[in-house]
C-alpha atoms as a PDB file:
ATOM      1  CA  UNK A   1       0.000   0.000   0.000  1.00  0.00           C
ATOM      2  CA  UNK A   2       1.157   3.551  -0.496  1.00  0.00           C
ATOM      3  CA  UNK A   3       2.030   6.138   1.730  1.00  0.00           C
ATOM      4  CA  UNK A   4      -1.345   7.810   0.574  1.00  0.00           C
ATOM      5  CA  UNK A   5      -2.902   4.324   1.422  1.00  0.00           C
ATOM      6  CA  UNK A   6      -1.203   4.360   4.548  1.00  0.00           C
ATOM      7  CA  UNK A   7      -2.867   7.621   5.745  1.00  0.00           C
ATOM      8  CA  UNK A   8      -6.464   6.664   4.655  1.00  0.00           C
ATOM      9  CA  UNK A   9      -5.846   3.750   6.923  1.00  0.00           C
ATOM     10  CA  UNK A  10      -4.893   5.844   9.883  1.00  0.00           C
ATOM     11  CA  UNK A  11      -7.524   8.617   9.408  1.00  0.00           C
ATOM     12  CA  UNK A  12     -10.056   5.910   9.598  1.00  0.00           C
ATOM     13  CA  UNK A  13      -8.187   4.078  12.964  1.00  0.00           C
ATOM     14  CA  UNK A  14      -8.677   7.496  14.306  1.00  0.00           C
ATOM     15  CA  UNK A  15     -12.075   7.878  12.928  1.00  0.00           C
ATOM     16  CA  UNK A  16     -13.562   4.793  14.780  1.00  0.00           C
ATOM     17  CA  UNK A  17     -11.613   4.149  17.767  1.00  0.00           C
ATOM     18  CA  UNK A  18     -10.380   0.826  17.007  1.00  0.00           C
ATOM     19  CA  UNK A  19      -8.469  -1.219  14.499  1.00  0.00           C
ATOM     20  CA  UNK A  20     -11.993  -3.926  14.368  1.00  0.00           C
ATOM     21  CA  UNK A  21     -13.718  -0.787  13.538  1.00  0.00           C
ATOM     22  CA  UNK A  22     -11.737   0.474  10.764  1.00  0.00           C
ATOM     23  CA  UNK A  23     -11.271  -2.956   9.383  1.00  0.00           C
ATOM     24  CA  UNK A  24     -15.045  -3.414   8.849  1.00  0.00           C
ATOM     25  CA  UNK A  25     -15.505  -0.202   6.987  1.00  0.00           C
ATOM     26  CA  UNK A  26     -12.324  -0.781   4.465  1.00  0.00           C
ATOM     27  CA  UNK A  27     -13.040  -4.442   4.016  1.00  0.00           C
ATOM     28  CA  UNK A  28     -10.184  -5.428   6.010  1.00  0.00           C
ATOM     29  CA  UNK A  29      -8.949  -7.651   8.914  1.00  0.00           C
ATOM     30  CA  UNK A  30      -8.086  -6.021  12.112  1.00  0.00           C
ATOM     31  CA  UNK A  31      -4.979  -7.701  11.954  1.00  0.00           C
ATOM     32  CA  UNK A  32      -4.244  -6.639   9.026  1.00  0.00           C
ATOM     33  CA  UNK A  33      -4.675  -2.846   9.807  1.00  0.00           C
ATOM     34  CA  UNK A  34      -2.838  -3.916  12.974  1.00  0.00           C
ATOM     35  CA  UNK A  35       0.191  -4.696  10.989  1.00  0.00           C
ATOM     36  CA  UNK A  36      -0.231  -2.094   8.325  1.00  0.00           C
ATOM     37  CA  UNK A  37      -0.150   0.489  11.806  1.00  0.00           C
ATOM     38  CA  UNK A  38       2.903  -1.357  13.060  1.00  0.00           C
ATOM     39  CA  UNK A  39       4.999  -0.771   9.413  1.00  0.00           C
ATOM     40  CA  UNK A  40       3.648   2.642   9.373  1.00  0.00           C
ATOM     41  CA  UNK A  41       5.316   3.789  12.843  1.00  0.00           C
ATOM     42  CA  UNK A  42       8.638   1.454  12.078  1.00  0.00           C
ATOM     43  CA  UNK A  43       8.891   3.620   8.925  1.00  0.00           C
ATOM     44  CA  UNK A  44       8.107   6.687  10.979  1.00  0.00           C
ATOM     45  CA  UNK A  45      10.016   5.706  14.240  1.00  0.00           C
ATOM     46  CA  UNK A  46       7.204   6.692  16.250  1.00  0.00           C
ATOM     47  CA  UNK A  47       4.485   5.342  18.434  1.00  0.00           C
ATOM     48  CA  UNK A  48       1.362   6.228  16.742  1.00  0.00           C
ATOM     49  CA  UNK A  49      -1.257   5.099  18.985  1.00  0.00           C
ATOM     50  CA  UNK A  50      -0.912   3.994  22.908  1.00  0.00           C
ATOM     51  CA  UNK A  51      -2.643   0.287  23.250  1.00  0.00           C
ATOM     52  CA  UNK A  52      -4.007   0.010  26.793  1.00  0.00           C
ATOM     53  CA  UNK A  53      -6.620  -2.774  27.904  1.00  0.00           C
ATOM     54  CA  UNK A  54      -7.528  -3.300  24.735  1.00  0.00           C
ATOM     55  CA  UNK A  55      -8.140   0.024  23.421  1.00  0.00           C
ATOM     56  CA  UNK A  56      -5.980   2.812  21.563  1.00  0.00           C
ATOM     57  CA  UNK A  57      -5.172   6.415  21.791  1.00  0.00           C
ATOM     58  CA  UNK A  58      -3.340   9.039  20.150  1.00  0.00           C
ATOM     59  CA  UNK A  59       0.149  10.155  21.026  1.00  0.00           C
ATOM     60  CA  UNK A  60       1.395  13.311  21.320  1.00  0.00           C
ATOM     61  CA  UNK A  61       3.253  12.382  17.759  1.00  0.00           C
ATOM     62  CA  UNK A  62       0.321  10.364  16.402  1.00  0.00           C
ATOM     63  CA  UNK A  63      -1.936  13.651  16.749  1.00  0.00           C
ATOM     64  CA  UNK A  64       0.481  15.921  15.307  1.00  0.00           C
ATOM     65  CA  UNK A  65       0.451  13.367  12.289  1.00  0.00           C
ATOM     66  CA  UNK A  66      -3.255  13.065  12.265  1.00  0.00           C
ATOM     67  CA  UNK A  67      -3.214  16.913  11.585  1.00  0.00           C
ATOM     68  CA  UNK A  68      -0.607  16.761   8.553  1.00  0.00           C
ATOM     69  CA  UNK A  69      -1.971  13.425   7.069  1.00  0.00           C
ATOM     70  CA  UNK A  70      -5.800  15.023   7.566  1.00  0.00           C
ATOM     71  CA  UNK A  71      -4.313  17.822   5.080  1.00  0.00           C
ATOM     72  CA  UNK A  72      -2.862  15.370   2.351  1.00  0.00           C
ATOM     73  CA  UNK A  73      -5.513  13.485   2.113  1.00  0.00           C
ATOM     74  CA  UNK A  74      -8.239  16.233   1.730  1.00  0.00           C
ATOM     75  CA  UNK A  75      -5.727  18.385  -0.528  1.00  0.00           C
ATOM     76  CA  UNK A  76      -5.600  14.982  -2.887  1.00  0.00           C
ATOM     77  CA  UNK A  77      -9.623  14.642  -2.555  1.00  0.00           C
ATOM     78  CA  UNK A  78      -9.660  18.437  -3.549  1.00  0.00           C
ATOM     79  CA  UNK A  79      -7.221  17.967  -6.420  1.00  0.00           C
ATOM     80  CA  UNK A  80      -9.513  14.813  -7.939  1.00  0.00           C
ATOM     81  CA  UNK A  81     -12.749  17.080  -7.782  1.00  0.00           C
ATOM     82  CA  UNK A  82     -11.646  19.438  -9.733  1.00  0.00           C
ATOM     83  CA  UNK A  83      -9.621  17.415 -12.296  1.00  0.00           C
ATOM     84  CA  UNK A  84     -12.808  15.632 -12.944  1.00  0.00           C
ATOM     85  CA  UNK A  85     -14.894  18.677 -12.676  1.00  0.00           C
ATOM     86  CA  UNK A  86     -15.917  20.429 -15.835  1.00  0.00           C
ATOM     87  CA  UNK A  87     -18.587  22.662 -15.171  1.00  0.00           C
ATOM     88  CA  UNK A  88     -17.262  23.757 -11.953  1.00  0.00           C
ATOM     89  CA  UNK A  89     -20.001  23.232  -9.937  1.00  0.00           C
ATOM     90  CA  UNK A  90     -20.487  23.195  -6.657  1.00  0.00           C
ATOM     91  CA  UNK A  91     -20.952  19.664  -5.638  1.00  0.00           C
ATOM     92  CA  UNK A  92     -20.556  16.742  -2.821  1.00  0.00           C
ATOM     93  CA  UNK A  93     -21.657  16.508   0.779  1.00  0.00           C
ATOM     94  CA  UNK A  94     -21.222  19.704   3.309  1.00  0.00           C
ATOM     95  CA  UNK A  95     -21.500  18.203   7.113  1.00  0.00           C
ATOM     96  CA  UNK A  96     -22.411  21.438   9.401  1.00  0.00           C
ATOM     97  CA  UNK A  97     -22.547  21.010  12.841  1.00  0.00           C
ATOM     98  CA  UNK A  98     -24.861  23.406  15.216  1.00  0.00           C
ATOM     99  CA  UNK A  99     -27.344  23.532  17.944  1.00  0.00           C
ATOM    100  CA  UNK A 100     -30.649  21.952  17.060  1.00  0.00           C
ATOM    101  CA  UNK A 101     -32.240  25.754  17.392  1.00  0.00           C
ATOM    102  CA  UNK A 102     -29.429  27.595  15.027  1.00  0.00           C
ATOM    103  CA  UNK A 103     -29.971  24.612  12.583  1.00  0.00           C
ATOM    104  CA  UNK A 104     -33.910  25.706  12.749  1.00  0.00           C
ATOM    105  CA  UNK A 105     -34.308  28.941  13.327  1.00  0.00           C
ATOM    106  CA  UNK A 106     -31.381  30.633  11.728  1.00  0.00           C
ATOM    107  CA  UNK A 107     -29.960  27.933   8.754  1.00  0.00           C
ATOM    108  CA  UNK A 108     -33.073  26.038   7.483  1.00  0.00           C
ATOM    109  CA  UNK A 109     -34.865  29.012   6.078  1.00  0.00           C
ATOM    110  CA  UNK A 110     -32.247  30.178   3.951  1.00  0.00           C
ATOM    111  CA  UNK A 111     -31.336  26.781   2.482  1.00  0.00           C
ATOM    112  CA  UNK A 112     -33.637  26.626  -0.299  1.00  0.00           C
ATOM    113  CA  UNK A 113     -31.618  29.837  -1.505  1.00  0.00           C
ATOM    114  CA  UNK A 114     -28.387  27.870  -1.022  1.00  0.00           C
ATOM    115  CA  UNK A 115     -29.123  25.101  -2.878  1.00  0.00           C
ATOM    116  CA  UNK A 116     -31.029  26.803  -5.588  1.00  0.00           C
ATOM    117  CA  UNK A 117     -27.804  28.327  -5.877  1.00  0.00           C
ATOM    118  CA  UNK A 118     -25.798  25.398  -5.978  1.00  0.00           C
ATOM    119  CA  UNK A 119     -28.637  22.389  -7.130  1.00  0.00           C
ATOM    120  CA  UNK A 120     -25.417  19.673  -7.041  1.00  0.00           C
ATOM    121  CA  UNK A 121     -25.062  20.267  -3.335  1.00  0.00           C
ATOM    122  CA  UNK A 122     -25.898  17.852  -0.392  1.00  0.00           C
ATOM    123  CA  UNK A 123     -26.538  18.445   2.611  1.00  0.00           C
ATOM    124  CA  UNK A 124     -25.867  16.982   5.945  1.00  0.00           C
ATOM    125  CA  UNK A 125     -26.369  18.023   9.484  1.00  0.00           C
ATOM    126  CA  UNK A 126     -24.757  17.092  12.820  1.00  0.00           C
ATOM    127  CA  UNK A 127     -26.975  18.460  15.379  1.00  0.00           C
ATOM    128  CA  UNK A 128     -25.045  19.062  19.285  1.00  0.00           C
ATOM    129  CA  UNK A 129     -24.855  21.832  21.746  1.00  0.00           C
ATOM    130  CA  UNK A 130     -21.390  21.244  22.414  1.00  0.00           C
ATOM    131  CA  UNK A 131     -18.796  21.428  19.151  1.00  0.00           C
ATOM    132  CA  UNK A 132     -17.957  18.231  17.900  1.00  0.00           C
ATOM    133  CA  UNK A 133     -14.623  16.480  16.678  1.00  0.00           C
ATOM    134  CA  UNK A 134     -14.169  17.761  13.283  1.00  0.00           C
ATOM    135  CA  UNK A 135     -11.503  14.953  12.438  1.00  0.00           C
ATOM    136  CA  UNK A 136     -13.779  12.013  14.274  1.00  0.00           C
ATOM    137  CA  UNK A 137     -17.112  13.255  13.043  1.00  0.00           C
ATOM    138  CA  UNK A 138     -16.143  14.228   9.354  1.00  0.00           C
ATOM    139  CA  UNK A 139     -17.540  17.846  10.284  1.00  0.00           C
ATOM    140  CA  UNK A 140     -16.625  20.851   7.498  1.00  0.00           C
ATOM    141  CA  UNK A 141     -17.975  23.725   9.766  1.00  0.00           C
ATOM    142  CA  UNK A 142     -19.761  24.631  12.233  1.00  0.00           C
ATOM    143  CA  UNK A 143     -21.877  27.218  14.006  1.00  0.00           C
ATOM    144  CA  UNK A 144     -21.747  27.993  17.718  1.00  0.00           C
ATOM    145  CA  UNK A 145     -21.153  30.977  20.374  1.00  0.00           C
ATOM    146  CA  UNK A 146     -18.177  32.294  21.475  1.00  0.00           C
ATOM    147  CA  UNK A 147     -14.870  32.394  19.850  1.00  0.00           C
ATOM    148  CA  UNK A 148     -13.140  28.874  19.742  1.00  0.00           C
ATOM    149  CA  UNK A 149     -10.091  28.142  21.867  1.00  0.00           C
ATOM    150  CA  UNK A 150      -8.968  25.169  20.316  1.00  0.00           C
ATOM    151  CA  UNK A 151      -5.503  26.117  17.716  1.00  0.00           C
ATOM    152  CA  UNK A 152      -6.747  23.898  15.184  1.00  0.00           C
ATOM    153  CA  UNK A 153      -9.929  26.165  14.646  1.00  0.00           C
ATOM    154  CA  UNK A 154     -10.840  29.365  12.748  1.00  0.00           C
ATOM    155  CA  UNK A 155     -13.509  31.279  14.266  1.00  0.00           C
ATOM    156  CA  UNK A 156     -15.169  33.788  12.052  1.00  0.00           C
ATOM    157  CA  UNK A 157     -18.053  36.315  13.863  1.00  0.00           C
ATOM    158  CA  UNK A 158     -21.462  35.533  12.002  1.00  0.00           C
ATOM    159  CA  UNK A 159     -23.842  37.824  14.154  1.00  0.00           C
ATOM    160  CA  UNK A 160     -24.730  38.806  17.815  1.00  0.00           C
ATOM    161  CA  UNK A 161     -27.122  36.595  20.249  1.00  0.00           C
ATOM    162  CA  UNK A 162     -29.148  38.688  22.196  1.00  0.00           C
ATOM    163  CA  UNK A 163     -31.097  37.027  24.844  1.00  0.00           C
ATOM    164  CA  UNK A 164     -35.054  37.290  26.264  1.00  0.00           C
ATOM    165  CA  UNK A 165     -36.711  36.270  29.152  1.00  0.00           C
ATOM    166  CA  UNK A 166     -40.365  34.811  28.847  1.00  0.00           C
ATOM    167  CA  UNK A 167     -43.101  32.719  29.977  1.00  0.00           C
ATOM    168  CA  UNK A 168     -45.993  31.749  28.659  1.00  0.00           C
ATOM    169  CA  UNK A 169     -49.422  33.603  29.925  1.00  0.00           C
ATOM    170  CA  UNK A 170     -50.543  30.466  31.538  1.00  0.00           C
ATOM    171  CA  UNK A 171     -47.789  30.137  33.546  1.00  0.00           C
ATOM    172  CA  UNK A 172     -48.050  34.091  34.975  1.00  0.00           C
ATOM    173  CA  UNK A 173     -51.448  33.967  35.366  1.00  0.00           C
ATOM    174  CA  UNK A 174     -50.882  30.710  38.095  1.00  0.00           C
ATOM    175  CA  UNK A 175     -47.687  32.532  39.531  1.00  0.00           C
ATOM    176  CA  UNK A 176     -47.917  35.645  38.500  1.00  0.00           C
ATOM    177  CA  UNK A 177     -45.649  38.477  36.920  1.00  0.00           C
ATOM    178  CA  UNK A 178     -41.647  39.141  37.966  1.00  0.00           C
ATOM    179  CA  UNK A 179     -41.172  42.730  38.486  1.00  0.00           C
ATOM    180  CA  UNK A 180     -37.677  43.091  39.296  1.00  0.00           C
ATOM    181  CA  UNK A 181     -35.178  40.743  38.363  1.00  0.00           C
ATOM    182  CA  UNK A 182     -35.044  39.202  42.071  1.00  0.00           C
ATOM    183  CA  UNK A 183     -38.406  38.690  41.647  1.00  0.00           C
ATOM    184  CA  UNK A 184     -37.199  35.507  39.567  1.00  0.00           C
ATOM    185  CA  UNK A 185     -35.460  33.806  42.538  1.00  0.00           C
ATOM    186  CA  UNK A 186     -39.492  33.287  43.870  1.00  0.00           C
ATOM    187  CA  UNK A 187     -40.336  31.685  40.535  1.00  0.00           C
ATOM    188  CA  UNK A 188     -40.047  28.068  38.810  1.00  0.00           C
ATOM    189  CA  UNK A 189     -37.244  28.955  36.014  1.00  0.00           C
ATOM    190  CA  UNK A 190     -36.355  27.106  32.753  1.00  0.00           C
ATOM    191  CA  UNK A 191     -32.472  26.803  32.715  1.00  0.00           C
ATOM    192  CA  UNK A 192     -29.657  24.801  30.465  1.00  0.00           C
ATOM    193  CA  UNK A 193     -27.822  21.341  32.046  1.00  0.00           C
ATOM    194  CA  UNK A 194     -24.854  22.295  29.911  1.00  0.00           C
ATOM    195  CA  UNK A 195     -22.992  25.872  29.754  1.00  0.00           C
ATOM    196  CA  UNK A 196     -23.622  26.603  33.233  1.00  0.00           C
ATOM    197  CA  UNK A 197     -22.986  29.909  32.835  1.00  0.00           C
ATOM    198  CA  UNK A 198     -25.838  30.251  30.646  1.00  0.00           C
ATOM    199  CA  UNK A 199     -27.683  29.944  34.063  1.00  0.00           C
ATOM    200  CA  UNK A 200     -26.987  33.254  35.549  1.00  0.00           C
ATOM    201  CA  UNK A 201     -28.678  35.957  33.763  1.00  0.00           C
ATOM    202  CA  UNK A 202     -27.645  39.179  33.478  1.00  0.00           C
ATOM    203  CA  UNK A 203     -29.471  42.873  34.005  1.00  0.00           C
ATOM    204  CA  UNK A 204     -29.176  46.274  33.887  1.00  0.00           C
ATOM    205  CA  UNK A 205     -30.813  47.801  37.342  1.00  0.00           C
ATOM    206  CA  UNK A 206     -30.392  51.202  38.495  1.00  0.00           C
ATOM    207  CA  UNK A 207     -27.477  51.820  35.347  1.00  0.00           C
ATOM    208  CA  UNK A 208     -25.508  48.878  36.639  1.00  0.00           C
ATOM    209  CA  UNK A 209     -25.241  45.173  35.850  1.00  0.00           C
ATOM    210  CA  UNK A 210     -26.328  42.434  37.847  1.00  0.00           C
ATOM    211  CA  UNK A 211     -25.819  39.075  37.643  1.00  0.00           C
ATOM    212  CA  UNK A 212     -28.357  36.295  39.115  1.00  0.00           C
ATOM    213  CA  UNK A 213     -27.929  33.186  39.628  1.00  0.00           C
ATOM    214  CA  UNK A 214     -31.062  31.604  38.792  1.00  0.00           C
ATOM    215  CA  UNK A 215     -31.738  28.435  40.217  1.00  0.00           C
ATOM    216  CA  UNK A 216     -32.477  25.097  37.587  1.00  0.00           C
ATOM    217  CA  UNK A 217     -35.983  24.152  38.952  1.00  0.00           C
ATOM    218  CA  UNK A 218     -36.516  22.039  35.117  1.00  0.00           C
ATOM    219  CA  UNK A 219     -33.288  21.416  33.357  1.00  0.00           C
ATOM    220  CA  UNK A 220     -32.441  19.946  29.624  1.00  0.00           C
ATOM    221  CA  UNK A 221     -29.264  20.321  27.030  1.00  0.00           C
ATOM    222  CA  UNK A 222     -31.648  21.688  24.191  1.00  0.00           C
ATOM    223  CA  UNK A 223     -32.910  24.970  24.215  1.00  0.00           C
ATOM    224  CA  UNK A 224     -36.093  23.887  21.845  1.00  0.00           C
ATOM    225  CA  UNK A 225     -36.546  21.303  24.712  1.00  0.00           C
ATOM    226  CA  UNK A 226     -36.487  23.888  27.371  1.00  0.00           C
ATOM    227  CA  UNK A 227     -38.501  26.313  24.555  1.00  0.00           C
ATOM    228  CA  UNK A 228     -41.329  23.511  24.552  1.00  0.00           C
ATOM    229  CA  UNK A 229     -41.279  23.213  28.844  1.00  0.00           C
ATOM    230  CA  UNK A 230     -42.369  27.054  28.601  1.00  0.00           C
ATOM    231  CA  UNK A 231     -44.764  26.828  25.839  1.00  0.00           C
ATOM    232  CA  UNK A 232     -46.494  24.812  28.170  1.00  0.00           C
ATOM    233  CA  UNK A 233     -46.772  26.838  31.070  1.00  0.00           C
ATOM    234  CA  UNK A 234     -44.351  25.277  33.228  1.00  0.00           C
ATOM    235  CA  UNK A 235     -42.288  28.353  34.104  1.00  0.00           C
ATOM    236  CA  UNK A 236     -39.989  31.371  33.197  1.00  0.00           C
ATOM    237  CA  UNK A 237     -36.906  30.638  30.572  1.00  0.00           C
ATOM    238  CA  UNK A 238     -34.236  32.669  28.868  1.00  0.00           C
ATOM    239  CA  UNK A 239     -33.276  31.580  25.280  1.00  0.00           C
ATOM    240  CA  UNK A 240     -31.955  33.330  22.410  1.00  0.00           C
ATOM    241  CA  UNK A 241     -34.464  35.995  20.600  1.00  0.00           C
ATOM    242  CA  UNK A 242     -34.278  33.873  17.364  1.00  0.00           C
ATOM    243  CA  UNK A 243     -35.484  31.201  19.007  1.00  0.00           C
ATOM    244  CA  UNK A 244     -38.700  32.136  20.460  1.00  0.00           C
ATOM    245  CA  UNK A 245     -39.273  35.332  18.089  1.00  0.00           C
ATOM    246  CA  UNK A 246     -42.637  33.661  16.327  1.00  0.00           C
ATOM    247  CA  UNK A 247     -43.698  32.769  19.994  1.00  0.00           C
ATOM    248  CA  UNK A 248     -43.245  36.166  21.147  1.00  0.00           C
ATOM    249  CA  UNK A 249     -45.143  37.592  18.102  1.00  0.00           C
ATOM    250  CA  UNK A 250     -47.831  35.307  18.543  1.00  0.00           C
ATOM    251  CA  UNK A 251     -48.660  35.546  22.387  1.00  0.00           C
ATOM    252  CA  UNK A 252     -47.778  32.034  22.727  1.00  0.00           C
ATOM    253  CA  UNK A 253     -44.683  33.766  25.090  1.00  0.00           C
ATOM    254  CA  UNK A 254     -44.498  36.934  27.042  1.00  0.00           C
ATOM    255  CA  UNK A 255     -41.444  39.495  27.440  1.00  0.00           C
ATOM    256  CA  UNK A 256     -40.547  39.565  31.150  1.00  0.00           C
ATOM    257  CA  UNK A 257     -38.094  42.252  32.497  1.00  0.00           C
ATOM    258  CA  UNK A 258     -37.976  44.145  29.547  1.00  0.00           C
ATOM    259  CA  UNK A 259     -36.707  47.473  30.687  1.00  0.00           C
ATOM    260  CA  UNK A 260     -33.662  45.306  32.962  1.00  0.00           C
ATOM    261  CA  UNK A 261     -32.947  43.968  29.408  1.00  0.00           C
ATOM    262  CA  UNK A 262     -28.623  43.868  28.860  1.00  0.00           C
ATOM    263  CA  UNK A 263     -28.318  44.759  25.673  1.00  0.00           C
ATOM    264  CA  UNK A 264     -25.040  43.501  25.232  1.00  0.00           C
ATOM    265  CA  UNK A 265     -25.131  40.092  23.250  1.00  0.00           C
ATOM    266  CA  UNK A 266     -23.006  36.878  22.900  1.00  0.00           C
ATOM    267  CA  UNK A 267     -21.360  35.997  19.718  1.00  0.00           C
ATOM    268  CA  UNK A 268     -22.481  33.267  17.375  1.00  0.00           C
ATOM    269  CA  UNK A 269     -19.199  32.171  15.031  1.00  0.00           C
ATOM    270  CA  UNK A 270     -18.969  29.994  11.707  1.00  0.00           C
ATOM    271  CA  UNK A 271     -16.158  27.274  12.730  1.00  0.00           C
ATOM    272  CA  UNK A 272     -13.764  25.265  10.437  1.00  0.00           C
ATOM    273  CA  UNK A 273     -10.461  23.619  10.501  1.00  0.00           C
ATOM    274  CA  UNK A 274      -7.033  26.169  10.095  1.00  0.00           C
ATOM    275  CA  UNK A 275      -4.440  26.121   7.983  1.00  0.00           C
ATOM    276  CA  UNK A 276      -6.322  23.816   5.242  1.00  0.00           C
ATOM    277  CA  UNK A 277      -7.586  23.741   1.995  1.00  0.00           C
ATOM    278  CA  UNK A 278     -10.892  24.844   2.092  1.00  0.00           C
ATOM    279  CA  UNK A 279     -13.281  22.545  -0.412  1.00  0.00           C
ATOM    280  CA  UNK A 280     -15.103  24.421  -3.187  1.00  0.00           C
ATOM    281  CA  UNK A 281     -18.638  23.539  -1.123  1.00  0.00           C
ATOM    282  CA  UNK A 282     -16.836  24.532   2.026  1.00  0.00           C
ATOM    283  CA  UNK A 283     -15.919  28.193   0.354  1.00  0.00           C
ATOM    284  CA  UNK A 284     -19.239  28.484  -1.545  1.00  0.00           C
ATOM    285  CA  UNK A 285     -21.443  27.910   1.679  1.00  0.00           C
ATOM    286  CA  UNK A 286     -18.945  30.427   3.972  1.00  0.00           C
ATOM    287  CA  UNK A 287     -19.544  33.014   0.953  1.00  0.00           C
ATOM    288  CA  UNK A 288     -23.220  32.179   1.098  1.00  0.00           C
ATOM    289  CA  UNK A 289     -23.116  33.154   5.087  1.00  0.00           C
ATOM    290  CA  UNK A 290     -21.315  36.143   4.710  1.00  0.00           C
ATOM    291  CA  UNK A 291     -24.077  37.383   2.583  1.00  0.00           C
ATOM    292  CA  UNK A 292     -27.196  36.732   4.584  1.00  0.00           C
ATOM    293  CA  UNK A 293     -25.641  38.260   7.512  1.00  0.00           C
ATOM    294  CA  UNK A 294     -23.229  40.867   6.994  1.00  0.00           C
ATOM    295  CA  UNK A 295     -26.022  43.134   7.641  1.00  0.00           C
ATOM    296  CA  UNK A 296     -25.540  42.127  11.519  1.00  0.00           C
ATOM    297  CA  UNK A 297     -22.448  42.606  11.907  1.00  0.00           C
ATOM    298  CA  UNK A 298     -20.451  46.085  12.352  1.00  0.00           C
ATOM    299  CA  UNK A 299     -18.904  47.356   9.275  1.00  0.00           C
ATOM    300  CA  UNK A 300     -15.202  46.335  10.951  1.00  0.00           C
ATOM    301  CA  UNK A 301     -16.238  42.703  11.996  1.00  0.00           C
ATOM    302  CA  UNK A 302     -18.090  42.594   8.631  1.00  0.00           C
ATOM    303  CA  UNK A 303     -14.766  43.685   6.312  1.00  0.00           C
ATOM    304  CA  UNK A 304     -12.514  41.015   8.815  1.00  0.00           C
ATOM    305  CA  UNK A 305     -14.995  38.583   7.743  1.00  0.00           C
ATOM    306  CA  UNK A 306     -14.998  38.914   4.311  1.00  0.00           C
ATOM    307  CA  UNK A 307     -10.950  38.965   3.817  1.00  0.00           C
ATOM    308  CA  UNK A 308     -10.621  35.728   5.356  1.00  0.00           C
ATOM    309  CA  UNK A 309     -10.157  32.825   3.296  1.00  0.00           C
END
């Protein structure tokens, strides 16, 4: 096998988590991708993978060559779609990973524009609060809050979060209305399990902020979960405006605290790997993005979006 070979092997080891694993999905034996491993770090003189009770991990050197091989092996991909590309069409698969509600609320009613657009595209969502493993999952970007921390990531602003506070009228007309934001601490309250500090919610009382720490009388990992809980009358939540938007114009929720409002907002940021070729759907969608929302950002954030690659 070549050294191209070699590095679909390990990609897919890495993938799956075991050398049974990757052996099923490329039609071979475990202990033949066993051995095929074992040449690969004698040629390399490294350890690859730690084997402990049966199952394998990364090294420190088996990560940094997960990285470089990840980039040879996608620059080759690239390089055969557009040698056999004519037309030069957008085409293939884009996996985006988001938040159930930014996947809803924020991507799904633009994507009949995308893909009349670009008719060759497919589509393919990945749908978790937290951000996934780009390299495990086979993720090409992603959309969450706040700027990433992880080196391996760019992190380009898309638009600001802001935040409301509602219940439904059912719910305040068994418990009645919060007037002041301690007025919460005396109510059942809607909160996340994950991204605890989503729990304390900020206001602006008497020109200063405060910060409460509401308590998590219902809890769940999905804000459309928690969305549903208050639809239903079964207390106060605080999700993102996009989210419950149609609920507030309907009735269906109530505004609660509106003049504590913070106005300041959290950051919601298109993700994808650094320091790699970007695929032609990869490009085309991040183009498509910048589009739709460069209207919400400030003109600087907005011109330091659209230089990047």
């Amino acid at each position: 096998m070549d050294k191209f070979g070699e590095m679909s092997v390990f990609l897919r080891v890495v993938q799956e988590g075991s050398f049974s694993a990757a052996g099923r999905g490329l039609m071979l034996s475990p202990s033949a991708v066993s051995k095929l491993i074992a040449r690969l770090e004698a040629r390399l003189e490294v350890r690859l993978f730690e084997r402990i009770a049966g199952a394998i991990r990364l090294t420190q050197e088996g990560d940094r060559f997960r990285v470089a091989s990840q980039r040879v092996v996608e620059a080759m991909e690239e390089a055969e779609r557009v040698a056999g590309s004519s037309d030069g069409e957008v085409s293939g698969t884009l996996n985006i990973h988001a938040p159930l509600t930014t996947a809803k609320y924020l991507l799904a009613p633009m994507l009949p524009a995308l893909l009349e657009r670009h008719p060759k595209l497919r589509l393919k969502f990945i749908v978790g609060t937290e951000r996934g493993d780009f390299v495990k999952e086979g993720i090409d970007v992603a959309i969450h809050s706040g700027r990433p921390t992880e080196m391996s990531l760019v992190g380009r602003p898309l638009m600001p979060r802001p935040w409301v506070i509602a219940a439904a009228p059912s719910y305040l007309a068994k418990s009645g209305t919060p007037k002041v934001p301690d007025d919460l601490l005396q109510h059942r309250c809607l909160n996340f399990t994950i991204r605890t500090q989503w729990n304390s919610w900020t206001f602006r009382e008497d020109g200063a902020l405060k910060t409460i720490d509401i308590p998590n009388h219902v809890g769940a990992n999905q804000g459309e979960l928690l969305r549903t809980l208050a639809l239903v009358g079964l207390g106060i939540v605080r999700l993102a405006e996009f989210n419950i938007a149609d609920d507030l114009k309907a009735g269906t929720l109530v505004q609660l605290l509106e003049d504590f409002r913070e106005k300041a907002s959290d950051m919601l940021y298109v993700l994808y790997p650094r320091g790699k070729v970007l695929a032609p759907r990869v490009k085309a969608f991040l183009r498509f993005l910048d589009e739709h929302f460069a209207s919400q950002l400030g003109e600087g954030a907005a011109g330091r979006r659209r230089r990047a690659p």
